[in-house]
PDB file of N, CA and C in Angstrom:
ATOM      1  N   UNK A   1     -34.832  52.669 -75.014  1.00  0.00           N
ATOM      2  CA  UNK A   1     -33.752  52.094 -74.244  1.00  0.00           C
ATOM      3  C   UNK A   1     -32.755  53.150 -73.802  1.00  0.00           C
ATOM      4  N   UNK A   2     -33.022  54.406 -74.226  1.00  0.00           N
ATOM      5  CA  UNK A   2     -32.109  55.401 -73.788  1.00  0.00           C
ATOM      6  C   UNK A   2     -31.001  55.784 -74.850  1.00  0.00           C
ATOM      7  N   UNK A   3     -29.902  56.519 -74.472  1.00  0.00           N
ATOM      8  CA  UNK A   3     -28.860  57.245 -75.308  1.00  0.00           C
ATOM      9  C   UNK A   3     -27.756  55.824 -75.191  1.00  0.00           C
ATOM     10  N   UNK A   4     -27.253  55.586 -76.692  1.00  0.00           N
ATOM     11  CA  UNK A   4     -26.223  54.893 -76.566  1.00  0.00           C
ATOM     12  C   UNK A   4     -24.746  55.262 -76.184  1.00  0.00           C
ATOM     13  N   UNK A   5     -24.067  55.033 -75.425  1.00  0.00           N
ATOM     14  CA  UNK A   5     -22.665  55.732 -74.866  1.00  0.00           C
ATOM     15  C   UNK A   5     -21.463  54.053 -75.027  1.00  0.00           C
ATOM     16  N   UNK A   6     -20.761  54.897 -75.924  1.00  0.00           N
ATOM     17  CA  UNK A   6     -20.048  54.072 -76.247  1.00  0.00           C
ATOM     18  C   UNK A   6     -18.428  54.260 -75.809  1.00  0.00           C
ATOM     19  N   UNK A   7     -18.141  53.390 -74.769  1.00  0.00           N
ATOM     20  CA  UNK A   7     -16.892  53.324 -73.988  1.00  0.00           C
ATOM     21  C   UNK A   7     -15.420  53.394 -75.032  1.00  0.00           C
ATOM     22  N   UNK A   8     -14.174  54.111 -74.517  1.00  0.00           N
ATOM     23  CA  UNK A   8     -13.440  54.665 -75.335  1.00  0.00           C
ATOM     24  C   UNK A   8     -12.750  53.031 -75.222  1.00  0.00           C
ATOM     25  N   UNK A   9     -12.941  51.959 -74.107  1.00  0.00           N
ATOM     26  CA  UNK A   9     -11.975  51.200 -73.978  1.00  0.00           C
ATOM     27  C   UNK A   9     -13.292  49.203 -73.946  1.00  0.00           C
ATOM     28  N   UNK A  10     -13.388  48.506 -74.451  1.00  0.00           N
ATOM     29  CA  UNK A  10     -14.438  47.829 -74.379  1.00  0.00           C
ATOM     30  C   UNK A  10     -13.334  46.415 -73.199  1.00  0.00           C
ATOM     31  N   UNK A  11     -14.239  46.510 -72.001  1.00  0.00           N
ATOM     32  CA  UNK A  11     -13.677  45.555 -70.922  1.00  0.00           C
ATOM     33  C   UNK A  11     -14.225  44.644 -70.313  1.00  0.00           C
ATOM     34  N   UNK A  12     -14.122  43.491 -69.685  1.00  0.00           N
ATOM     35  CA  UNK A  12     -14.693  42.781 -68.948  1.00  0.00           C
ATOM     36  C   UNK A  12     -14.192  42.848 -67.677  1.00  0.00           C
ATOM     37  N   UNK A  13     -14.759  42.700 -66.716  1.00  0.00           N
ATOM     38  CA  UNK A  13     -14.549  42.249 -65.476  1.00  0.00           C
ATOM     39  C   UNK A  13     -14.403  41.390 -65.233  1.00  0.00           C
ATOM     40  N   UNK A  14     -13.384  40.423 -64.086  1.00  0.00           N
ATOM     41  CA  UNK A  14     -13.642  38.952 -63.770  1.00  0.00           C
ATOM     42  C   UNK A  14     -12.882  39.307 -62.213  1.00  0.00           C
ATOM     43  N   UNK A  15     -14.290  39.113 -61.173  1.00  0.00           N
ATOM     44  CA  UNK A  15     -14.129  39.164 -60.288  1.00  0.00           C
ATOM     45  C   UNK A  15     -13.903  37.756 -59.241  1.00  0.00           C
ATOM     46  N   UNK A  16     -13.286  37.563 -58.521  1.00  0.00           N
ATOM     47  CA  UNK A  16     -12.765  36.171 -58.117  1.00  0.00           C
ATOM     48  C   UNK A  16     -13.372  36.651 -56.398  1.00  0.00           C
ATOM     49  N   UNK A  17     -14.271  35.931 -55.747  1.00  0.00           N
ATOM     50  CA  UNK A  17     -14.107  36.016 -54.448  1.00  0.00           C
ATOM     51  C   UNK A  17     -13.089  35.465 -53.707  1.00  0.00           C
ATOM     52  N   UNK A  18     -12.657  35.892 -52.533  1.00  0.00           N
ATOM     53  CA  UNK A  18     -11.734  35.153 -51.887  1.00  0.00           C
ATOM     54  C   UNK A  18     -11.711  34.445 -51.239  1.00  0.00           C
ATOM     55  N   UNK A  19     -10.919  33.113 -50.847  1.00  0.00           N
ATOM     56  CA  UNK A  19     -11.275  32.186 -49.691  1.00  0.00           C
ATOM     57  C   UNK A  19     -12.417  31.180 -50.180  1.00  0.00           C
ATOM     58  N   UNK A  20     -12.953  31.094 -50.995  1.00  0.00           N
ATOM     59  CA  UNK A  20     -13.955  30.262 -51.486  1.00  0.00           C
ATOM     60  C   UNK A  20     -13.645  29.031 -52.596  1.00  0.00           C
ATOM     61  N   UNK A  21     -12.923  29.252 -53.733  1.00  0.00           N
ATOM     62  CA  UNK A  21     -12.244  28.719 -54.858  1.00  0.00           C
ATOM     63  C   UNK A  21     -11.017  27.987 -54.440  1.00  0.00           C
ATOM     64  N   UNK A  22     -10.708  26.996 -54.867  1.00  0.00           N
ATOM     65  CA  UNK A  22      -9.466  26.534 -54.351  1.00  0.00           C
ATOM     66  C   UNK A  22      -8.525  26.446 -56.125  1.00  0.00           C
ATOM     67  N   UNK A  23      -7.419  26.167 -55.969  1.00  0.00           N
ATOM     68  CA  UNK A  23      -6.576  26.325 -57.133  1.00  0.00           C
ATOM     69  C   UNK A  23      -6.786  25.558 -58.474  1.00  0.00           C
ATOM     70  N   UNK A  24      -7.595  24.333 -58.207  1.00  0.00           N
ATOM     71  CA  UNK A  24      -8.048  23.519 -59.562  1.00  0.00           C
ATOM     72  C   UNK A  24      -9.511  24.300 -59.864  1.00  0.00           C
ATOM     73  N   UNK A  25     -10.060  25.193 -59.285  1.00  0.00           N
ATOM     74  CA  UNK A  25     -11.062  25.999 -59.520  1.00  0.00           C
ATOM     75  C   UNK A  25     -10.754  27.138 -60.493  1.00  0.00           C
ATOM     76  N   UNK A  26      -9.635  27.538 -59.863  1.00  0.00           N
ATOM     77  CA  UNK A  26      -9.039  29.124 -60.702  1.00  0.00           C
ATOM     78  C   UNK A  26      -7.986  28.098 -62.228  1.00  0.00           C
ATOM     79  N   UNK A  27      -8.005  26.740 -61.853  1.00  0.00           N
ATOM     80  CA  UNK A  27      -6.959  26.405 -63.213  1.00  0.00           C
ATOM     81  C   UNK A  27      -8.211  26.021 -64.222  1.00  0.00           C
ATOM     82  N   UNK A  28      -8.757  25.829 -63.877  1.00  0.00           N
ATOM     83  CA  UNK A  28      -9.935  25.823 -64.635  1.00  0.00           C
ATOM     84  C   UNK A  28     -10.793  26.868 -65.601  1.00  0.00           C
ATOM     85  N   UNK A  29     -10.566  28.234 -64.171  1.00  0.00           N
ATOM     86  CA  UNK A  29     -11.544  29.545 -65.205  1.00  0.00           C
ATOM     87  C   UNK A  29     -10.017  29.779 -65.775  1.00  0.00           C
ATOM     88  N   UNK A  30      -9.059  29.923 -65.717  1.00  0.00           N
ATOM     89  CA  UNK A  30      -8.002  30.185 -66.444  1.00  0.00           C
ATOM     90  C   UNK A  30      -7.768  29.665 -67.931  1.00  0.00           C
ATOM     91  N   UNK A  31      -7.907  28.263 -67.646  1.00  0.00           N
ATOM     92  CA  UNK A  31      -8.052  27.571 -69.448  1.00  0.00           C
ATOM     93  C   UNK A  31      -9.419  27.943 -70.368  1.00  0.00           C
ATOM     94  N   UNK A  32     -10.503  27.811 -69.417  1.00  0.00           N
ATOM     95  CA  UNK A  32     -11.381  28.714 -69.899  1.00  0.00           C
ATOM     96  C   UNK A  32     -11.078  29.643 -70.488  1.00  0.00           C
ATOM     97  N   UNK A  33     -10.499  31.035 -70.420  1.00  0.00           N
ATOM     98  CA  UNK A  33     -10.288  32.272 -70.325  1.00  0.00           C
ATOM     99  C   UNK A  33      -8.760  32.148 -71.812  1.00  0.00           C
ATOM    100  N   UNK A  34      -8.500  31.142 -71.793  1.00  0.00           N
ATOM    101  CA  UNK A  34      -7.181  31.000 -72.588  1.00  0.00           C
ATOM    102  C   UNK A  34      -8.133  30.205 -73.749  1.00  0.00           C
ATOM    103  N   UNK A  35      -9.117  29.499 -73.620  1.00  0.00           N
ATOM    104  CA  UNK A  35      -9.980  28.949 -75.015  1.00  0.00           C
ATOM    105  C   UNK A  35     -10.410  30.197 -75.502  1.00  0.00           C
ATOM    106  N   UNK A  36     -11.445  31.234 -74.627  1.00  0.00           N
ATOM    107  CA  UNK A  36     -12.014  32.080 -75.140  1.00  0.00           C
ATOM    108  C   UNK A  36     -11.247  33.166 -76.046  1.00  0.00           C
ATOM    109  N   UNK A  37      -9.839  33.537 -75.683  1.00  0.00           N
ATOM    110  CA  UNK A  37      -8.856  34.117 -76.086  1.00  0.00           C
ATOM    111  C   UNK A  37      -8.583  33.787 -77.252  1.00  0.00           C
ATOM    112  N   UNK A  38      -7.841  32.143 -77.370  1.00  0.00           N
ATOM    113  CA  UNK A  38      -7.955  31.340 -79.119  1.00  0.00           C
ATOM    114  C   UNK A  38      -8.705  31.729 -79.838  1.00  0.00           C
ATOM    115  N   UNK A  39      -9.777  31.595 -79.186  1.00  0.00           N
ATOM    116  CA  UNK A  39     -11.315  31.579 -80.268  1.00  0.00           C
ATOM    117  C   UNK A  39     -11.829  33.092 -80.343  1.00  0.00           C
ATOM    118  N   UNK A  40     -11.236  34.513 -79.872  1.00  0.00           N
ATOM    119  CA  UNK A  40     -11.751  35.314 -79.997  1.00  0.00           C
ATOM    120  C   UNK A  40     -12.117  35.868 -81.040  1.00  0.00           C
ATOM    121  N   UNK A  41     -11.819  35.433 -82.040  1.00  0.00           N
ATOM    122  CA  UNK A  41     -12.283  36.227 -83.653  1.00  0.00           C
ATOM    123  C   UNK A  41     -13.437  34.971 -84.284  1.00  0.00           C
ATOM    124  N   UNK A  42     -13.601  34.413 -83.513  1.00  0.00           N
ATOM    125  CA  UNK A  42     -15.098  33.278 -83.945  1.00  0.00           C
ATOM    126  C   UNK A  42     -16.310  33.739 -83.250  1.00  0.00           C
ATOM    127  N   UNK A  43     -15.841  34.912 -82.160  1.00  0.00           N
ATOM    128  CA  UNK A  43     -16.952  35.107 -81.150  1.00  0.00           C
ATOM    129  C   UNK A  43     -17.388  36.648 -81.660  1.00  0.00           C
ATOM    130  N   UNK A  44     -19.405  36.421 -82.016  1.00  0.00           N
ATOM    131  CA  UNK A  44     -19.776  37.510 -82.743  1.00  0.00           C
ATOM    132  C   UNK A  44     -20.583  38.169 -81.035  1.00  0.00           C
ATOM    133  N   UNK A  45     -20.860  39.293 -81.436  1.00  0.00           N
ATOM    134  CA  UNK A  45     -21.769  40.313 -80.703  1.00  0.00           C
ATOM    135  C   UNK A  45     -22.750  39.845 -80.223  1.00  0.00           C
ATOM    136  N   UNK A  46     -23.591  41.171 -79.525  1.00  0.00           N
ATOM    137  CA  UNK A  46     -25.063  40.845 -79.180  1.00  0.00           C
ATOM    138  C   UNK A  46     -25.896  41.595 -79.106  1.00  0.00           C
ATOM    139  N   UNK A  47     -26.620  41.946 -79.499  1.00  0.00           N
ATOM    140  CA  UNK A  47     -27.569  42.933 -79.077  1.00  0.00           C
ATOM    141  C   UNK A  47     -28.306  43.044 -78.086  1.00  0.00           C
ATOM    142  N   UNK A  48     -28.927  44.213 -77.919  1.00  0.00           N
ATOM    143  CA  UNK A  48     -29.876  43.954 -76.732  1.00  0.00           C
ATOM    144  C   UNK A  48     -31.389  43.796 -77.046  1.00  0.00           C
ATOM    145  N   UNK A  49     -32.228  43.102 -76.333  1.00  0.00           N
ATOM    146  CA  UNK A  49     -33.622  42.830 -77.061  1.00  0.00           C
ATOM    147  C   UNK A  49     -34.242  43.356 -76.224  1.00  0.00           C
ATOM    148  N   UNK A  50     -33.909  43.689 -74.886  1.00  0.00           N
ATOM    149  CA  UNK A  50     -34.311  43.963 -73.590  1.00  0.00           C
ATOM    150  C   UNK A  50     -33.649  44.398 -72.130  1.00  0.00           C
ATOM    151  N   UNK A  51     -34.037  46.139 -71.741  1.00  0.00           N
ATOM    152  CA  UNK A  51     -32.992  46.522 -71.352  1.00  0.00           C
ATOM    153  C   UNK A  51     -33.736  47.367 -70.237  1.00  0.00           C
ATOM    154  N   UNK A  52     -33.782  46.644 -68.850  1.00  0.00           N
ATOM    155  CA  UNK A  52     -34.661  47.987 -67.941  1.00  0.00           C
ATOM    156  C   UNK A  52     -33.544  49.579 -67.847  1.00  0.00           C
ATOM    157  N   UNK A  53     -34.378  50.158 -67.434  1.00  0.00           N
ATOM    158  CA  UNK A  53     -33.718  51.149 -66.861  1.00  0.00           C
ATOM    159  C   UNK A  53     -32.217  51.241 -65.950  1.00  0.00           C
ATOM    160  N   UNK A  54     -32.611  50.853 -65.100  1.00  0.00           N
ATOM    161  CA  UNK A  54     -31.317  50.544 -64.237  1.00  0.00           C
ATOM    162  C   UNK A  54     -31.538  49.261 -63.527  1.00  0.00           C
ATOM    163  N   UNK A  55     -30.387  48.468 -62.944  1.00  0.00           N
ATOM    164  CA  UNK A  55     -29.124  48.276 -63.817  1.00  0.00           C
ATOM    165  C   UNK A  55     -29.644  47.322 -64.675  1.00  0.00           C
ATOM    166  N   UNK A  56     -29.047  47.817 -66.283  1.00  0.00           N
ATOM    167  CA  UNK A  56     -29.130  47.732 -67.319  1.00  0.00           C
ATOM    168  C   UNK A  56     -28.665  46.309 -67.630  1.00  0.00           C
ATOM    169  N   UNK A  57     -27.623  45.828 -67.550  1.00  0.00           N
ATOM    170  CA  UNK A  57     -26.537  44.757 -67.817  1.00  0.00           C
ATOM    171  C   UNK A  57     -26.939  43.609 -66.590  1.00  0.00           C
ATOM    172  N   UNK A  58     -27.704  43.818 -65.907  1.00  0.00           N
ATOM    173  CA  UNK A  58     -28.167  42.900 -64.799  1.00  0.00           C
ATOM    174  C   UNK A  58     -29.424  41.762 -65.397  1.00  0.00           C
ATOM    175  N   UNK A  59     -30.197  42.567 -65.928  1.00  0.00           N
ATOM    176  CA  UNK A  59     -31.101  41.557 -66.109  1.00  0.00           C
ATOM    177  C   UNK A  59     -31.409  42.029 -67.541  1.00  0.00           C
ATOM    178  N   UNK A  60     -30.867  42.153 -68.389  1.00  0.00           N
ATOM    179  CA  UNK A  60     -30.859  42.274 -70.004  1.00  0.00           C
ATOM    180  C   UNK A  60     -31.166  40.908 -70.453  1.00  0.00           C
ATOM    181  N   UNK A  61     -31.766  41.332 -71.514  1.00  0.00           N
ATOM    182  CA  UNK A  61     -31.584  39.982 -72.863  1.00  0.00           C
ATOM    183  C   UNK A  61     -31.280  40.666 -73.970  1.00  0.00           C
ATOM    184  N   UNK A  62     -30.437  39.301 -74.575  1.00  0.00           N
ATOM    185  CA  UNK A  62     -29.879  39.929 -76.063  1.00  0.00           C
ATOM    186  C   UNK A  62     -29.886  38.756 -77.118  1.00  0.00           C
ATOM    187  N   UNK A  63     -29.726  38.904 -78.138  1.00  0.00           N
ATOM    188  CA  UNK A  63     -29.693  38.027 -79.617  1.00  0.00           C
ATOM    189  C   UNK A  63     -28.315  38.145 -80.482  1.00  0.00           C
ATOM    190  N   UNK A  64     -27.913  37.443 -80.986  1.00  0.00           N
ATOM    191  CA  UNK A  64     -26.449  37.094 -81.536  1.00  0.00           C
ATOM    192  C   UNK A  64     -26.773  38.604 -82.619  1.00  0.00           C
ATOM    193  N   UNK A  65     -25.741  39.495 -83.303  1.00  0.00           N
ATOM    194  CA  UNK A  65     -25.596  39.967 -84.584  1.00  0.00           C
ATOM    195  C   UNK A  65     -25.872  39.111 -85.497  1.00  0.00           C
TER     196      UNK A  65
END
């Protein structure tokens, strides 16, 4: 699977297109995003079981820790 490189800062992205979503859409991923937050110390890892070459994080599979 290659060399493991481990980021100094661990991040997500959350990219929003524009013009598409209307505001009970975004109040929605927002409470979402505010459960996941609550619950962040209930939420374990993942490994990877399966990892092409490039891009890596695109079509991966993984299994809980």
């Amino acid at each position: 699977m290659g060399e493991r490189v481990y980021p100094a800062l661990e991040m997500v992205r959350l990219a929003i297109p524009r013009r598409v979503y209307t505001q009970a859409h975004l109040d929605a991923v927002v409470a979402a995003c505010q459960r996941l937050y609550e619950g962040r110390h209930q939420i374990r890892g993942l490994r990877y079981t399966y990892a092409p070459p490039l891009p890596r994080h695109f079509t991966a599979r993984f299994e809980p820790l």
